[in-house]
Protein backbone atom coordinates (compact mmCIF):
# COMPACT_ATOMS: atom_id res chain seq x y z
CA UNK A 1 -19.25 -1.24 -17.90
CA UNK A 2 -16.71 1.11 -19.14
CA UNK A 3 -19.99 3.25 -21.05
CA UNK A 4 -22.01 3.11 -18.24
CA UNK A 5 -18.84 4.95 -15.89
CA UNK A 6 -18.50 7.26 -18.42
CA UNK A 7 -22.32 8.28 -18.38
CA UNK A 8 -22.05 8.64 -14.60
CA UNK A 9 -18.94 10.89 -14.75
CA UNK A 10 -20.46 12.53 -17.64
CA UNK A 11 -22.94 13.49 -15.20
CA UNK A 12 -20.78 14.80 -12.77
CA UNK A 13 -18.84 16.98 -15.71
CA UNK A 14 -22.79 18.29 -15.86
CA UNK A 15 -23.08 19.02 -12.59
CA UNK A 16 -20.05 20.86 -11.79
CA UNK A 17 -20.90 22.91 -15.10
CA UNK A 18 -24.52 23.20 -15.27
CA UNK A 19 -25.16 23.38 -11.17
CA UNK A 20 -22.05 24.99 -9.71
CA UNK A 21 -21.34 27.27 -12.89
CA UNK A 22 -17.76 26.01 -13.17
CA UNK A 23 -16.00 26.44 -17.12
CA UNK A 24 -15.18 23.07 -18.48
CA UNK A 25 -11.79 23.22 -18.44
CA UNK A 26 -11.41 23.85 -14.21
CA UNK A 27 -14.91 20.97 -14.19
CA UNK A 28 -12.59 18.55 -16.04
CA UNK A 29 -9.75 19.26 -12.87
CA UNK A 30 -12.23 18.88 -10.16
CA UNK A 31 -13.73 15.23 -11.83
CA UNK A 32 -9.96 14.22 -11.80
CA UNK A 33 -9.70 15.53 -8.25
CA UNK A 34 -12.86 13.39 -8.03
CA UNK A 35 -11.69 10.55 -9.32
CA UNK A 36 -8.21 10.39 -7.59
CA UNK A 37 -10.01 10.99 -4.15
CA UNK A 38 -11.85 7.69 -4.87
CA UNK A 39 -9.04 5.16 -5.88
CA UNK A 40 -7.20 6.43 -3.03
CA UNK A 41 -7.32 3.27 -0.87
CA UNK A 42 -6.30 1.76 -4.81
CA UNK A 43 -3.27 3.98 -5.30
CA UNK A 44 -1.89 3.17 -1.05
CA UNK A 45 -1.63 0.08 -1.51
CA UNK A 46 -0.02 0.34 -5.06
CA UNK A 47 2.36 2.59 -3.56
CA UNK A 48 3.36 0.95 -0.48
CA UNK A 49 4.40 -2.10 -2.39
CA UNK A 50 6.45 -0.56 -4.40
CA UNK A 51 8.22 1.28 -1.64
CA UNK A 52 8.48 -2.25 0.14
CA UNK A 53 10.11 -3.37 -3.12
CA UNK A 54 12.38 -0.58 -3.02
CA UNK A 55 13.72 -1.61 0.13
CA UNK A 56 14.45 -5.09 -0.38
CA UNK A 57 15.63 -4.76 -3.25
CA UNK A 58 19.61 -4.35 -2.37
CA UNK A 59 18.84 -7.76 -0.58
CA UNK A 60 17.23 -8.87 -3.83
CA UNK A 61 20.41 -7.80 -5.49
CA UNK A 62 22.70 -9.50 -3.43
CA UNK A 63 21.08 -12.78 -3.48
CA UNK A 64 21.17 -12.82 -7.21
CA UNK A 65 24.85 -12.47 -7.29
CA UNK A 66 25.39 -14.59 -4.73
CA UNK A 67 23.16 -17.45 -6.11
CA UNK A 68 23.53 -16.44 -9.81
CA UNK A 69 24.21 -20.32 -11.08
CA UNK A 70 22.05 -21.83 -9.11
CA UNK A 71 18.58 -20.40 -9.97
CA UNK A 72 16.52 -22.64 -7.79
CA UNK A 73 17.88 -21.59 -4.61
CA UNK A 74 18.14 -17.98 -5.83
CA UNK A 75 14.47 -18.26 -6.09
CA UNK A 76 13.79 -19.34 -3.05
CA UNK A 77 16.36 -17.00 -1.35
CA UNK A 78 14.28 -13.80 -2.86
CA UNK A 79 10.99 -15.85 -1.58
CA UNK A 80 12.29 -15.36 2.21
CA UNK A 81 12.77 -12.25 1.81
CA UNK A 82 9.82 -11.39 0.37
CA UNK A 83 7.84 -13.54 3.05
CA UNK A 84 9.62 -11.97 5.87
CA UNK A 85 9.50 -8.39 4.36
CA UNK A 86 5.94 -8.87 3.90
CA UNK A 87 6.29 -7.71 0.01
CA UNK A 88 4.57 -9.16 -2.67
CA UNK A 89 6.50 -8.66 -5.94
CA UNK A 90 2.81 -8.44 -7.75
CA UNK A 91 1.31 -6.28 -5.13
CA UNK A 92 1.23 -3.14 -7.74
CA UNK A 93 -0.26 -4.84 -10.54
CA UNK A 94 -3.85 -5.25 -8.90
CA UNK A 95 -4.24 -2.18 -7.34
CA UNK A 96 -3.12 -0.41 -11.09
CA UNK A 97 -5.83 -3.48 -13.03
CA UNK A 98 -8.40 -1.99 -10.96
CA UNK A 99 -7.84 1.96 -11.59
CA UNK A 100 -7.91 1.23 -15.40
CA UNK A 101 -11.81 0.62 -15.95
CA UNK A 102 -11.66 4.66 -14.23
CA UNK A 103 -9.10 5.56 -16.73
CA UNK A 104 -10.33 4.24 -19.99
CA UNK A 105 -14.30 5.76 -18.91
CA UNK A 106 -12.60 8.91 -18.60
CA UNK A 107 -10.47 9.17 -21.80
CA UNK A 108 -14.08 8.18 -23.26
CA UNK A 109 -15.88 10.45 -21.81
CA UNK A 110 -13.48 13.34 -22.50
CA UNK A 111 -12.34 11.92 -26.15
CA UNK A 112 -15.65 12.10 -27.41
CA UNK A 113 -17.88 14.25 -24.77
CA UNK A 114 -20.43 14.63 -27.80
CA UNK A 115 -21.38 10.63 -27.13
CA UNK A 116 -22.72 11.85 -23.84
CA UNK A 117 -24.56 14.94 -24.81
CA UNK A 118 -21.48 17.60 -23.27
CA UNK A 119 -20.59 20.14 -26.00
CA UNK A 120 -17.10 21.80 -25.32
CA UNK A 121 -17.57 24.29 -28.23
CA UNK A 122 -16.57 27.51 -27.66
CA UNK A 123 -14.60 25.47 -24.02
CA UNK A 124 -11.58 27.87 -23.79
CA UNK A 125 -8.78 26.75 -21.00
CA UNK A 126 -6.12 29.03 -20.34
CA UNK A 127 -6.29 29.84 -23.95
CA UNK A 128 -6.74 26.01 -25.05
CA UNK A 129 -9.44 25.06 -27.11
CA UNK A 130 -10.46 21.87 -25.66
CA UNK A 131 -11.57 20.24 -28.62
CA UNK A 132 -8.64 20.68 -30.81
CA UNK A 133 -4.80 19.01 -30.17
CA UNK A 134 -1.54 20.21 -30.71
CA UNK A 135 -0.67 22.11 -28.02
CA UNK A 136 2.97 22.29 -27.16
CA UNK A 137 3.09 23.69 -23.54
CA UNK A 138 0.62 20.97 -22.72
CA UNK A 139 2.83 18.44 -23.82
CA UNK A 140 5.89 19.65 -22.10
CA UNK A 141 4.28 19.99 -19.17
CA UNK A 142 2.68 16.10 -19.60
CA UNK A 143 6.82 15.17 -20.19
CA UNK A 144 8.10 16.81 -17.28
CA UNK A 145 5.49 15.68 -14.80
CA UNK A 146 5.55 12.24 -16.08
CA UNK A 147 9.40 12.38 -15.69
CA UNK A 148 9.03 13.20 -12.18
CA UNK A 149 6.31 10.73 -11.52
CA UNK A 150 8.46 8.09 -12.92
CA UNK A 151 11.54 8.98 -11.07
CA UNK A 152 9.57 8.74 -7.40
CA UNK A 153 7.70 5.35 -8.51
CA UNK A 154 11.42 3.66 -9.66
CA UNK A 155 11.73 0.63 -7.66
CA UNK A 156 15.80 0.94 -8.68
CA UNK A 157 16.98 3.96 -10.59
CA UNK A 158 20.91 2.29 -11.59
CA UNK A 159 19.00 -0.47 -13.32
CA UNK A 160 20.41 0.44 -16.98
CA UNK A 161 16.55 -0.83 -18.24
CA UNK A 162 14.81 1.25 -15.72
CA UNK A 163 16.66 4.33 -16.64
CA UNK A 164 16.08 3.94 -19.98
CA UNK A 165 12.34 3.37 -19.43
CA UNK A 166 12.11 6.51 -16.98
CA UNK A 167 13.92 8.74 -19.96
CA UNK A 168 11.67 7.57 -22.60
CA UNK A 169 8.45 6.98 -21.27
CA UNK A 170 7.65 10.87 -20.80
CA UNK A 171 8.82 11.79 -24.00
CA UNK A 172 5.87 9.24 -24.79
CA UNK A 173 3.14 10.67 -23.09
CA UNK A 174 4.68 14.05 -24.02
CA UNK A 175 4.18 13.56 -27.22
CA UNK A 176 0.90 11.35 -26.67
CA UNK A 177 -0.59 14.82 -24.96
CA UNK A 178 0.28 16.81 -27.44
CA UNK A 179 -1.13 15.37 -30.28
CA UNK A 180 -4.98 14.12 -28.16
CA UNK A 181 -7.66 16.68 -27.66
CA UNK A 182 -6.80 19.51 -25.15
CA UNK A 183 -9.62 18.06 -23.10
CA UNK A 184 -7.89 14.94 -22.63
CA UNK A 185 -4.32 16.33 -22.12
CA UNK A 186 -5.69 18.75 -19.25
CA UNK A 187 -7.12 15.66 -17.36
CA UNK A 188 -3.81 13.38 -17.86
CA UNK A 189 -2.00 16.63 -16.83
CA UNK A 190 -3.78 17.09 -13.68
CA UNK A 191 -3.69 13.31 -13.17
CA UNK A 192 -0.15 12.97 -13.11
CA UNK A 193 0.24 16.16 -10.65
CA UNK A 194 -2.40 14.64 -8.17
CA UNK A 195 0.18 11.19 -8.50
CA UNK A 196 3.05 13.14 -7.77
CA UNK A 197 1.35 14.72 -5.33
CA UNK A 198 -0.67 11.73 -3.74
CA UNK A 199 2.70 9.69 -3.73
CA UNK A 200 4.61 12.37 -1.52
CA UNK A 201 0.95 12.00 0.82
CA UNK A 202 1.72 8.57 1.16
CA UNK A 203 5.40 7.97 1.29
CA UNK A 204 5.26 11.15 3.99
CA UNK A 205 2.15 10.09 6.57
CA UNK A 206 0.90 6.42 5.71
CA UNK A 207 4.66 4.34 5.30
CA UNK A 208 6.66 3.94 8.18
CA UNK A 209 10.27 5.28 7.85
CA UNK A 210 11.97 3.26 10.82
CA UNK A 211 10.55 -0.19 9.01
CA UNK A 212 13.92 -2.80 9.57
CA UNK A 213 14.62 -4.88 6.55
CA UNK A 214 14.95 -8.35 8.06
CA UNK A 215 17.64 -10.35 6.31
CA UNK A 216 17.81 -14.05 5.30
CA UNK A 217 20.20 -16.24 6.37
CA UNK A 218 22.41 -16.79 2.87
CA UNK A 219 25.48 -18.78 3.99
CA UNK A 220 24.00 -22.30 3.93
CA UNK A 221 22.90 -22.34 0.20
CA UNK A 222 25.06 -24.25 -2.59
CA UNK A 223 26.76 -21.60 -5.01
């Protein structure tokens, strides 16, 4: 499966090459364009879980300190919320499972364009080679992008754990770019600005800001 979606964006990389005359480096943008366009309806409803988690969670917060020695009922306090909130704690995890087929053809595809008869020889990019690695400003701009993206996806930035995760995760893919293919860097690059940029779409027009948190009734539990 994952071969056969690379051949068919391999084909696309063709056609906006081959067809429309477009350097490799700008076709590799527009198949991430592309691609992004297409998981769309995927990254929504990703998104608008986690902004429903976002704003339950000081209810989530205060039921766990309310109800922190009796786990049962703290369960089923964060249940009700959840019910009446209309937010499923797992609601981002499906959407995400079913982008990463699209993410692993394409990191095929662009790892080893040679396995589907593209040559990027010669495929200069803003003065990248995009078959050779290393290239710093690609990597700090992977970091800083990936910071950002991080920061607006946090579902609660004073968790100490979530912090830590949003510090060190871009210096991960940071370094990650920097030391894969240029090819491969310029489409996780792009990927991660379309995110930022898809996220402020869909936080903006398609989630309602007047939405009313509706509260449980916590008084009647057993501390």
């Amino acid at each position: 499966m994952i071969n056969a979606l690379s051949g068919m964006m391999a084909n696309v990389l063709k056609y906006f090459n081959h067809t429309l005359g477009v350097g490799w480096g700008l076709a590799i943008i527009l198949l991430t364009v592309l691609v992004k366009t297409i998981l769309f309806p995927f990254t929504l409803s990703q998104i608008r879980s986690m902004e429903g988690m976002k704003k339950v969670q000081p209810l989530v917060k205060e039921i766990q300190e309310k109800y922190k020695n009796n786990p049962e009922e703290q369960q089923r306090r964060m249940m009700e919320i959840y019910q009446k909130n209309k937010v499923n704690p797992l609601g981002g995890c499906l959407p995400l499972i079913l982008q990463l087929p699209f993410l692993w053809a394409l990191f095929g595809l662009l790892n080893n364009p040679g396995k589907f008869d593209i040559d990027f020889t010669n495929a200069i990019f803003l003065t990248m080679d995009l078959t050779k690695n290393k290239y710093i400003p690609l990597g700090i701009i992977s970091g800083v992008t990936s910071f950002f993206q991080q920061k607006m996806t946090a579902v609660d930035n004073n968790d100490p754990s979530q912090s830590t995760f949003m510090y060190f995760m871009p210096i991960f893919f940071g370094y990650i770019t920097y030391t894969l293919k240029a090819g491969v860097g310029l489409y996780w690059v792009a990927s991660t600005i379309l995110g930022i940029l898809q996220q402020w779409i869909i936080t903006t027009f398609f989630i309602r800001k007047d939405s009313v948190i509706t509260k449980v009734e916590t008084g009647k539990g057993k501390d």
